[in-house]
N, C-alpha and C. Protein backbone atom coordinates (compact mmCIF):
# COMPACT_ATOMS: atom_id res chain seq x y z
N UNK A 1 158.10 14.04 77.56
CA UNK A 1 158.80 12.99 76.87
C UNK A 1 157.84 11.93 76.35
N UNK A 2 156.92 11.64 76.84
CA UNK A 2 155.84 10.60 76.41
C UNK A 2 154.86 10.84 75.30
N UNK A 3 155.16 12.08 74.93
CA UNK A 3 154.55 12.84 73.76
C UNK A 3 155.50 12.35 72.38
N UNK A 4 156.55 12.93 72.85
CA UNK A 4 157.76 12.48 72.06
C UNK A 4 157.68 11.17 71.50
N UNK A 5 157.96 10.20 72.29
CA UNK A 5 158.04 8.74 72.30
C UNK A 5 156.84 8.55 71.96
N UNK A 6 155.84 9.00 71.85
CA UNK A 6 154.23 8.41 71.05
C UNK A 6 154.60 9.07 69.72
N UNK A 7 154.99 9.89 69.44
CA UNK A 7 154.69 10.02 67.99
C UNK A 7 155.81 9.29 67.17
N UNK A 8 157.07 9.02 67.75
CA UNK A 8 157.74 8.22 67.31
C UNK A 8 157.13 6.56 67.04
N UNK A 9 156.14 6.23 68.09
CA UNK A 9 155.57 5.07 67.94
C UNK A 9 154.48 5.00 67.12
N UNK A 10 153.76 6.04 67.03
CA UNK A 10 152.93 6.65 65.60
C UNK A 10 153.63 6.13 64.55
N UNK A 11 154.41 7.11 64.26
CA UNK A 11 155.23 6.97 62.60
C UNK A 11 155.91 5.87 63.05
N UNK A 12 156.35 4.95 63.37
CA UNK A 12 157.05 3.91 63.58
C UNK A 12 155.88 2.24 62.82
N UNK A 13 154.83 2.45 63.98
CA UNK A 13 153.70 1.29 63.83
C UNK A 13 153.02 1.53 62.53
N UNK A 14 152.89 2.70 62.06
CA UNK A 14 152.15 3.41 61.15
C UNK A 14 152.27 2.47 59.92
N UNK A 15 154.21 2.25 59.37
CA UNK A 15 154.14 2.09 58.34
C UNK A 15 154.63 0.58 58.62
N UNK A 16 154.92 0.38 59.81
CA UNK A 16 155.00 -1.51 59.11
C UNK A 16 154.14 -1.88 60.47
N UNK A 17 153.30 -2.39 58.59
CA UNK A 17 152.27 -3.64 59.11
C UNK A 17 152.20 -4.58 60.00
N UNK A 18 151.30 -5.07 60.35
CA UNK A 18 151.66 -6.40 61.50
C UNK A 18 152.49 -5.87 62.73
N UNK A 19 153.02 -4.55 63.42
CA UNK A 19 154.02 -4.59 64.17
C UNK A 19 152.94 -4.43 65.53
N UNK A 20 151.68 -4.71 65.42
CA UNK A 20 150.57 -5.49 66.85
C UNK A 20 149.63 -5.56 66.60
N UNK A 21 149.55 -7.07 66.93
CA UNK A 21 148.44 -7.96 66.63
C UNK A 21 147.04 -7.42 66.91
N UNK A 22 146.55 -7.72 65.55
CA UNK A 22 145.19 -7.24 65.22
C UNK A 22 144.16 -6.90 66.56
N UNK A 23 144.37 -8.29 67.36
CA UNK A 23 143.81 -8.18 68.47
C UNK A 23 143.91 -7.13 69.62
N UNK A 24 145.05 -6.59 69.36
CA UNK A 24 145.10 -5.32 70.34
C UNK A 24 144.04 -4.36 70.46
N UNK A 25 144.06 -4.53 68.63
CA UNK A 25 142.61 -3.27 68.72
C UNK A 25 141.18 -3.58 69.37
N UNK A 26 140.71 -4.93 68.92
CA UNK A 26 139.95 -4.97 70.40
C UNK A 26 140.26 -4.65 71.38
N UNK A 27 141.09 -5.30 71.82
CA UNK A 27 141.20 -4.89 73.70
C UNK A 27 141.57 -3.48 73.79
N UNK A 28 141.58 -2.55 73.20
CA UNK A 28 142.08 -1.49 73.34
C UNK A 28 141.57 -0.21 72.40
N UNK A 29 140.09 -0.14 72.97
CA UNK A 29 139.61 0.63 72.41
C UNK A 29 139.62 1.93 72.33
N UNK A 30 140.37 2.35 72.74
CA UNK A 30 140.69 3.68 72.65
C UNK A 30 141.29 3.98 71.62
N UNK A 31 142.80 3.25 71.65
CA UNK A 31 143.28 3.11 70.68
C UNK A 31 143.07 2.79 69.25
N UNK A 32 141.80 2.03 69.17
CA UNK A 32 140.98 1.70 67.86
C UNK A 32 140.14 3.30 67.37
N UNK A 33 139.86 3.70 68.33
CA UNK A 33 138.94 5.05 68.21
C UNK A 33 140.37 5.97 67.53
N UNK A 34 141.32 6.15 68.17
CA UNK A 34 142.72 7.26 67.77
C UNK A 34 143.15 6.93 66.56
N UNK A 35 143.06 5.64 66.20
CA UNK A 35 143.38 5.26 64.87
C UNK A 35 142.38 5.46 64.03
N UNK A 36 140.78 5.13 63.85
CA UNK A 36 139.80 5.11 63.41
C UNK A 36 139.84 7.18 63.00
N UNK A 37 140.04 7.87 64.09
CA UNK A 37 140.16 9.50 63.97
C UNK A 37 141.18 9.94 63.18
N UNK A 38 142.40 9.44 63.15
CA UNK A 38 143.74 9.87 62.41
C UNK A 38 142.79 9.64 61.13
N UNK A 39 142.50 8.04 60.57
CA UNK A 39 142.11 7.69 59.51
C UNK A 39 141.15 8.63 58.36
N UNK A 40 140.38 9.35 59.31
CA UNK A 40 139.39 9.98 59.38
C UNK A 40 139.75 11.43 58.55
N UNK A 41 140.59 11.98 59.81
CA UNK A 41 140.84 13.31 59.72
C UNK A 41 141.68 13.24 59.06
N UNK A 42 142.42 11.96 58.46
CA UNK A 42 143.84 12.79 57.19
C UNK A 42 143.31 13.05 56.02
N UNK A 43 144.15 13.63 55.01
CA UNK A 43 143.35 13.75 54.01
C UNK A 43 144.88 12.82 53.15
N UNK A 44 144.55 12.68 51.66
CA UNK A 44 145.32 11.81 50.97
C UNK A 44 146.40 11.96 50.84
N UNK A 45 146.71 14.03 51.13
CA UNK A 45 147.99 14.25 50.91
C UNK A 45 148.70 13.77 52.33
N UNK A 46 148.22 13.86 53.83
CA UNK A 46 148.64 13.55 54.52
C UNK A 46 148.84 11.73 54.69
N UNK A 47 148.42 11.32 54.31
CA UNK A 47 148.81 10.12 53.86
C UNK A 47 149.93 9.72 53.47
N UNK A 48 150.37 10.55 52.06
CA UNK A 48 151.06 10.39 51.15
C UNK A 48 152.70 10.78 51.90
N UNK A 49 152.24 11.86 52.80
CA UNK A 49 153.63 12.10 53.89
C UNK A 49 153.94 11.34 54.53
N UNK A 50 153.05 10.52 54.69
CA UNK A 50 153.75 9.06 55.67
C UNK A 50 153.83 8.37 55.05
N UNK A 51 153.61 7.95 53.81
CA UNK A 51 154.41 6.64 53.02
C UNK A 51 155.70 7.15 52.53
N UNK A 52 156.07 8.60 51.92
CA UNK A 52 156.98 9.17 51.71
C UNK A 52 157.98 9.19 52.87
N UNK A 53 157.52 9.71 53.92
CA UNK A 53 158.29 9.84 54.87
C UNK A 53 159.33 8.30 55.50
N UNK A 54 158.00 7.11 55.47
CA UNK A 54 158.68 5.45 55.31
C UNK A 54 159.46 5.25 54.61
N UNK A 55 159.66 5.47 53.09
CA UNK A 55 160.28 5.37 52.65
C UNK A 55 161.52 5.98 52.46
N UNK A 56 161.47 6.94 52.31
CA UNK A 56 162.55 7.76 52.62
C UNK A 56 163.75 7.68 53.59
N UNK A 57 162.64 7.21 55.10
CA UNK A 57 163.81 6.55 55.91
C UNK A 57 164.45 5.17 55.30
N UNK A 58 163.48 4.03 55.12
CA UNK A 58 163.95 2.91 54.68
C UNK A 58 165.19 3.18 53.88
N UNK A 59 165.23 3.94 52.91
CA UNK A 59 166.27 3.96 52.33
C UNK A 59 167.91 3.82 52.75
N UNK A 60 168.12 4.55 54.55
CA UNK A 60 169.19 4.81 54.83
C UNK A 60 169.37 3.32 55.32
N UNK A 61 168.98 2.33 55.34
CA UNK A 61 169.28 1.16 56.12
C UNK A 61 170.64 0.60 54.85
N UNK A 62 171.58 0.03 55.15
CA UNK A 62 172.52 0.04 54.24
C UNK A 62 172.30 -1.42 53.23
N UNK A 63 171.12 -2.54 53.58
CA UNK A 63 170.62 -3.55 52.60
C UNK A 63 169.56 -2.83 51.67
N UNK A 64 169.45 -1.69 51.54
CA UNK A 64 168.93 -1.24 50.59
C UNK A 64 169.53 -0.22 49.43
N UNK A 65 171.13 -0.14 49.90
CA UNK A 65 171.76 0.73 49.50
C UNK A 65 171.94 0.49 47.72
N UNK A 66 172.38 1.33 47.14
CA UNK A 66 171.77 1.09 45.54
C UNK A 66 170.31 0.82 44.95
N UNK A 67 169.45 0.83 45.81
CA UNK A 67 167.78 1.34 45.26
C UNK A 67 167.37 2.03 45.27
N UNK A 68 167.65 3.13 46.54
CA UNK A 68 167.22 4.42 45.89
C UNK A 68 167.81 5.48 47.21
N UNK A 69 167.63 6.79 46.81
CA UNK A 69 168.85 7.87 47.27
C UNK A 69 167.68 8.62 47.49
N UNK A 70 167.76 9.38 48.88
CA UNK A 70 167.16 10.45 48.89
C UNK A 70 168.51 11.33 49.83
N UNK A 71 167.61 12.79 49.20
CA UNK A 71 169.33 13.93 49.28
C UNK A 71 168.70 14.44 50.77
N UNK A 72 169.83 14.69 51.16
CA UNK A 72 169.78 15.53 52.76
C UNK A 72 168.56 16.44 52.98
N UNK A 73 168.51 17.03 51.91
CA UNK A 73 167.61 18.30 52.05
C UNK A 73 165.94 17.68 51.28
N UNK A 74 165.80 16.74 50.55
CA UNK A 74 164.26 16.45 50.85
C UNK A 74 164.19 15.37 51.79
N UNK A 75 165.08 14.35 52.49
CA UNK A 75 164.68 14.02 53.80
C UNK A 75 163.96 14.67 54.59
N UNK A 76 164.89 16.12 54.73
CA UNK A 76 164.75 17.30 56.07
C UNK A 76 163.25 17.56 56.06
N UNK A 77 162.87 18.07 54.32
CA UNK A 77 161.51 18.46 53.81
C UNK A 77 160.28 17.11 54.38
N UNK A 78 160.57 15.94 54.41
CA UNK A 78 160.10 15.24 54.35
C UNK A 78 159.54 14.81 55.93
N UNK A 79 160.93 15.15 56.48
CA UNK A 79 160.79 15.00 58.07
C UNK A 79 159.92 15.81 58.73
N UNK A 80 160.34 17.47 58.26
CA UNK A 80 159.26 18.48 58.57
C UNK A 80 157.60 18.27 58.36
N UNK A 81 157.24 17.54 57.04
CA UNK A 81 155.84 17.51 56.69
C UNK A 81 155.17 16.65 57.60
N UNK A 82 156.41 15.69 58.06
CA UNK A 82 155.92 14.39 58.66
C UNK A 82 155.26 14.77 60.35
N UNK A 83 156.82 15.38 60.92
CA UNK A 83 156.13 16.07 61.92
C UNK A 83 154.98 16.92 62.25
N UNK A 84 154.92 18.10 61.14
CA UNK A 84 153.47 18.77 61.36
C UNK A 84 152.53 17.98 60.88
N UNK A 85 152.31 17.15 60.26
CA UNK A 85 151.32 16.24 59.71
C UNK A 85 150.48 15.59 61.59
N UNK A 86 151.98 15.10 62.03
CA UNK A 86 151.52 14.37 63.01
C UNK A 86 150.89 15.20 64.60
N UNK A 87 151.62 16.06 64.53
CA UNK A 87 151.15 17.81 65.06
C UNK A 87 149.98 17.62 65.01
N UNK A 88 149.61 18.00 63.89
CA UNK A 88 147.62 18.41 63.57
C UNK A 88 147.27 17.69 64.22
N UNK A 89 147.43 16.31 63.60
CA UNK A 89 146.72 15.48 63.62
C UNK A 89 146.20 15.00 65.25
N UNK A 90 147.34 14.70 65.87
CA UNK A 90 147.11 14.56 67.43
C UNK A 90 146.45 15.73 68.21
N UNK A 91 147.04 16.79 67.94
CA UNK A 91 147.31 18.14 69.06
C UNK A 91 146.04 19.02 68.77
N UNK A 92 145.71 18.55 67.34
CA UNK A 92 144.00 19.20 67.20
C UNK A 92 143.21 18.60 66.75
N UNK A 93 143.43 17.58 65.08
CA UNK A 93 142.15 17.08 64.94
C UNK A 93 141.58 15.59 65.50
N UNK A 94 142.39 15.26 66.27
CA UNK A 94 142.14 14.16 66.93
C UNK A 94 142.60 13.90 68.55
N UNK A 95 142.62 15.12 68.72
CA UNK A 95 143.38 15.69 70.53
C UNK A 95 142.47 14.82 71.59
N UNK A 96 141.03 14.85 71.57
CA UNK A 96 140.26 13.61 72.24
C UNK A 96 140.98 12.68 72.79
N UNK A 97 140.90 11.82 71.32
CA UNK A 97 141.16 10.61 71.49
C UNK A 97 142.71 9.98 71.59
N UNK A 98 143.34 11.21 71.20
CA UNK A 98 145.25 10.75 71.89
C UNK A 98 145.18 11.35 73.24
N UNK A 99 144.57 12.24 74.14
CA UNK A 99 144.82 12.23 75.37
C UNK A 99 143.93 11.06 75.60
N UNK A 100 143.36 10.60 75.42
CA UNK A 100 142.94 9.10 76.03
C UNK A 100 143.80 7.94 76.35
N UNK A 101 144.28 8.11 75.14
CA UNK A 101 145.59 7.33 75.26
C UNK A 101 147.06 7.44 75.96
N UNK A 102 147.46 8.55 75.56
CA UNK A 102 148.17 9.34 76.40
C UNK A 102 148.38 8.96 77.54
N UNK A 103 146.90 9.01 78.37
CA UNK A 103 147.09 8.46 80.15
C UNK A 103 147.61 7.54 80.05
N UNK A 104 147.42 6.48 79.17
CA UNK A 104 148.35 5.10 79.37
C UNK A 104 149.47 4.86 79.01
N UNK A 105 150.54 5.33 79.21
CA UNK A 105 151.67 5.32 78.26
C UNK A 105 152.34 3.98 78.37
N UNK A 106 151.88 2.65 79.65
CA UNK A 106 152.32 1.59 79.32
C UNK A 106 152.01 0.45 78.24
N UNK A 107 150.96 1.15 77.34
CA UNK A 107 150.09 0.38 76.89
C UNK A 107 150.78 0.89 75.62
N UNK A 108 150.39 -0.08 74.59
CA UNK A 108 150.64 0.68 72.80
C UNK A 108 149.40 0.70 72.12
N UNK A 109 148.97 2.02 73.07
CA UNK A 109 147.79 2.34 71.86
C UNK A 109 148.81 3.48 70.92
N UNK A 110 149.49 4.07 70.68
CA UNK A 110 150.06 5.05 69.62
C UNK A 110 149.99 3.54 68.90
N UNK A 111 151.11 2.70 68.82
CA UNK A 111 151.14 2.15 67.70
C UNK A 111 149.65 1.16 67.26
N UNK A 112 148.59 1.08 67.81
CA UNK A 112 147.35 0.76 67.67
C UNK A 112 147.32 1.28 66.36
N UNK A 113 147.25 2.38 66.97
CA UNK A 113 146.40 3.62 66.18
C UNK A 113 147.06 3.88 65.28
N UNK A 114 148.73 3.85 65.31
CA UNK A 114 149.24 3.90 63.87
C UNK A 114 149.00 2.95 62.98
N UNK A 115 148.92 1.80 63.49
CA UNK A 115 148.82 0.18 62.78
C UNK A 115 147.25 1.05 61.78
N UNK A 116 146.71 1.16 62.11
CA UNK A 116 145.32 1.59 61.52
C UNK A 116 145.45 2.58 60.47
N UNK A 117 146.09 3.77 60.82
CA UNK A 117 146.14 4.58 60.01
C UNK A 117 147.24 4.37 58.78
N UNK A 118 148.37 3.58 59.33
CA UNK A 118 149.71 3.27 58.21
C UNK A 118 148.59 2.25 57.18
N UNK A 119 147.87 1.56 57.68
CA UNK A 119 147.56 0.51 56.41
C UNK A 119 146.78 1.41 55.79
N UNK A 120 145.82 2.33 56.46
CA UNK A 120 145.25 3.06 55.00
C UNK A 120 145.49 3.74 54.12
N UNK A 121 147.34 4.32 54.29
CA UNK A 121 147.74 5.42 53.76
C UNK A 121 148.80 3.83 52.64
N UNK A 122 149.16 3.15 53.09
CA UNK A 122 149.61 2.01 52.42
C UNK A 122 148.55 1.53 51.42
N UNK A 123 147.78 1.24 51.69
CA UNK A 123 146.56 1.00 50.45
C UNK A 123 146.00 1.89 49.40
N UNK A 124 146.35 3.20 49.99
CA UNK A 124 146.18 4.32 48.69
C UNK A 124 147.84 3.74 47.84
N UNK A 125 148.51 4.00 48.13
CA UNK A 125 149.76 3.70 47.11
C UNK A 125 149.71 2.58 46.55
N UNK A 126 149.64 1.32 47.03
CA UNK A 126 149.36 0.23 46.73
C UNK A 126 148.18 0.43 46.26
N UNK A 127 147.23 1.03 45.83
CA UNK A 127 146.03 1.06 44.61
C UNK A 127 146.18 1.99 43.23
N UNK A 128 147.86 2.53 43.30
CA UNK A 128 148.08 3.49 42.16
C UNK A 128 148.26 2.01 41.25
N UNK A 129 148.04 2.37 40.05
CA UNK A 129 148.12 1.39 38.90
C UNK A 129 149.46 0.75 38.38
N UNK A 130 150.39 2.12 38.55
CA UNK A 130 151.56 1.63 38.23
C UNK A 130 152.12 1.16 38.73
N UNK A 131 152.18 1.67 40.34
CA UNK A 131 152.99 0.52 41.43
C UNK A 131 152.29 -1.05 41.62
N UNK A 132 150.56 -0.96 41.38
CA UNK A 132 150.42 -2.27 41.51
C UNK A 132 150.88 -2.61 40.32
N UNK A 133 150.93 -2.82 39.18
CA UNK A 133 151.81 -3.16 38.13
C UNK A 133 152.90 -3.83 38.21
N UNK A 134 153.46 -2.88 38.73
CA UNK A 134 155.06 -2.96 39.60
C UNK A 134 155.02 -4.07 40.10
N UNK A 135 154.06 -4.39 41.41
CA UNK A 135 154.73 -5.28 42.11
C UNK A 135 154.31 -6.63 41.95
N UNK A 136 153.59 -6.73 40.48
CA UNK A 136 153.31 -8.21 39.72
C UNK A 136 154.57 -8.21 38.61
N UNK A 137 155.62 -7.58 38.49
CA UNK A 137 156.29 -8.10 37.19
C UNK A 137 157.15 -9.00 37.71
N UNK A 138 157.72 -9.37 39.17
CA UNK A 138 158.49 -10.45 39.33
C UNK A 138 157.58 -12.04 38.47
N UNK A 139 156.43 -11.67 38.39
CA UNK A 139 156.22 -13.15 37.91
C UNK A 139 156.52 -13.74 36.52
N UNK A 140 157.36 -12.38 35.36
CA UNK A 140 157.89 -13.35 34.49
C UNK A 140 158.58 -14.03 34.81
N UNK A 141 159.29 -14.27 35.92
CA UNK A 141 160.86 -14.88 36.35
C UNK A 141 160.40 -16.19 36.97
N UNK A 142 159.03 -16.23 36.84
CA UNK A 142 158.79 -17.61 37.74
C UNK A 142 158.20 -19.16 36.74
N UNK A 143 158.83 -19.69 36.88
CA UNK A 143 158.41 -20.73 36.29
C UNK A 143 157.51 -22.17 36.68
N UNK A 144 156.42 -22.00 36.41
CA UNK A 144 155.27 -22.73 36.56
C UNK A 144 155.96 -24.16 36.93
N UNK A 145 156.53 -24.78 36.50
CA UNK A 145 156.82 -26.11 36.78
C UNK A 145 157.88 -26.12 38.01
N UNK A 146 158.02 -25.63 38.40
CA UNK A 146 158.82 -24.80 39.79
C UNK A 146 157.32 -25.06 41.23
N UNK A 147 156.26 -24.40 40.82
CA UNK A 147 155.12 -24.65 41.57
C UNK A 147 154.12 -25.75 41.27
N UNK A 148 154.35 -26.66 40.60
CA UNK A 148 153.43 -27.65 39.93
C UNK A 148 153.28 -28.84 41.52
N UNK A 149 154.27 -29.08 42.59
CA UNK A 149 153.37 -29.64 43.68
C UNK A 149 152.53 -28.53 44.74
N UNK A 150 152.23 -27.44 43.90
CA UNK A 150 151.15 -27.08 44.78
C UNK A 150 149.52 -27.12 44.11
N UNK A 151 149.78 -27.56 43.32
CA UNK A 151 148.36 -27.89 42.52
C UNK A 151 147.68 -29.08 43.20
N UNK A 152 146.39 -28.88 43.01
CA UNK A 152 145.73 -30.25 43.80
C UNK A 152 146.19 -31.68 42.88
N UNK A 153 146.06 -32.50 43.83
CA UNK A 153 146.55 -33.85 43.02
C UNK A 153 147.67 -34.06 42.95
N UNK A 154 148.80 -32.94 43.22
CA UNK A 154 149.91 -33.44 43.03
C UNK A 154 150.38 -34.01 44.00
């Protein structure tokens, strides 16, 4: 069961940011090493299964309902890649350093180590052109004299 419940805390910490403080990874070096190895050993497409896979869930939360739809059957696809993704990744190319962790199951090194690996697979997407694009067009809607006491002097 603690296998279980770590990879859930994997893909869980993975994709949202901030969910433990930076500082953990100092104190918890193991966990810096499991994350530092995932990072390592994924390659872009495995990456790309865990931002897909984030998203995909996000979707079912019902304040997101009308942005976007994913169908039963590429969830399923999505779920599957996600799991063997996370398979490899622990159970062989980084088996070391998650039984290290492993022994501790009171501790959150899984989500350490996801915290590490979710931001790098987050920064490949967030460096495609079009999504960064994307996520500067709210600023036609903003109007400068709206922010004018944050300028110096004011």
């Amino acid at each position: 069961m603690i296998y279980r419940s770590g990879f859930y805390a994997v893909l869980l910490a993975s994709a949202v940011l901030g969910a433990v403080p930076a500082a953990a990874q100092e104190d918890y070096p193991a966990a810096a090493a499991l994350g530092q190895c995932l990072t390592d050993k994924s390659t872009g497409a495995d990456r790309m299964v865990l931002v897909r896979w984030f998203i995909s869930s996000l979707t079912l939360a019902p304040q997101l309902s009308g942005v976007a739809e994913v169908k039963a059957e590429t969830r399923d696809a999505i779920d599957r890649a996600v799991a063997a993704t996370f398979t490899r990744l622990l159970t062989v190319d980084c088996l070391d350093q998650a039984r290290i962790v492993a022994k501790e199951p009171g501790r959150d090194g899984f989500k350490v180590a996801g915290q590490t690996f979710g931001r790098i697979a987050a920064r490949e997407v967030m460096g495609d052109p079009k999504a960064d694009a994307a996520m500067g067009n709210f600023a036609k809607y903003l109007n400068d004299e709206d922010f004018a006491k944050l300028r110096p002097g004011k």
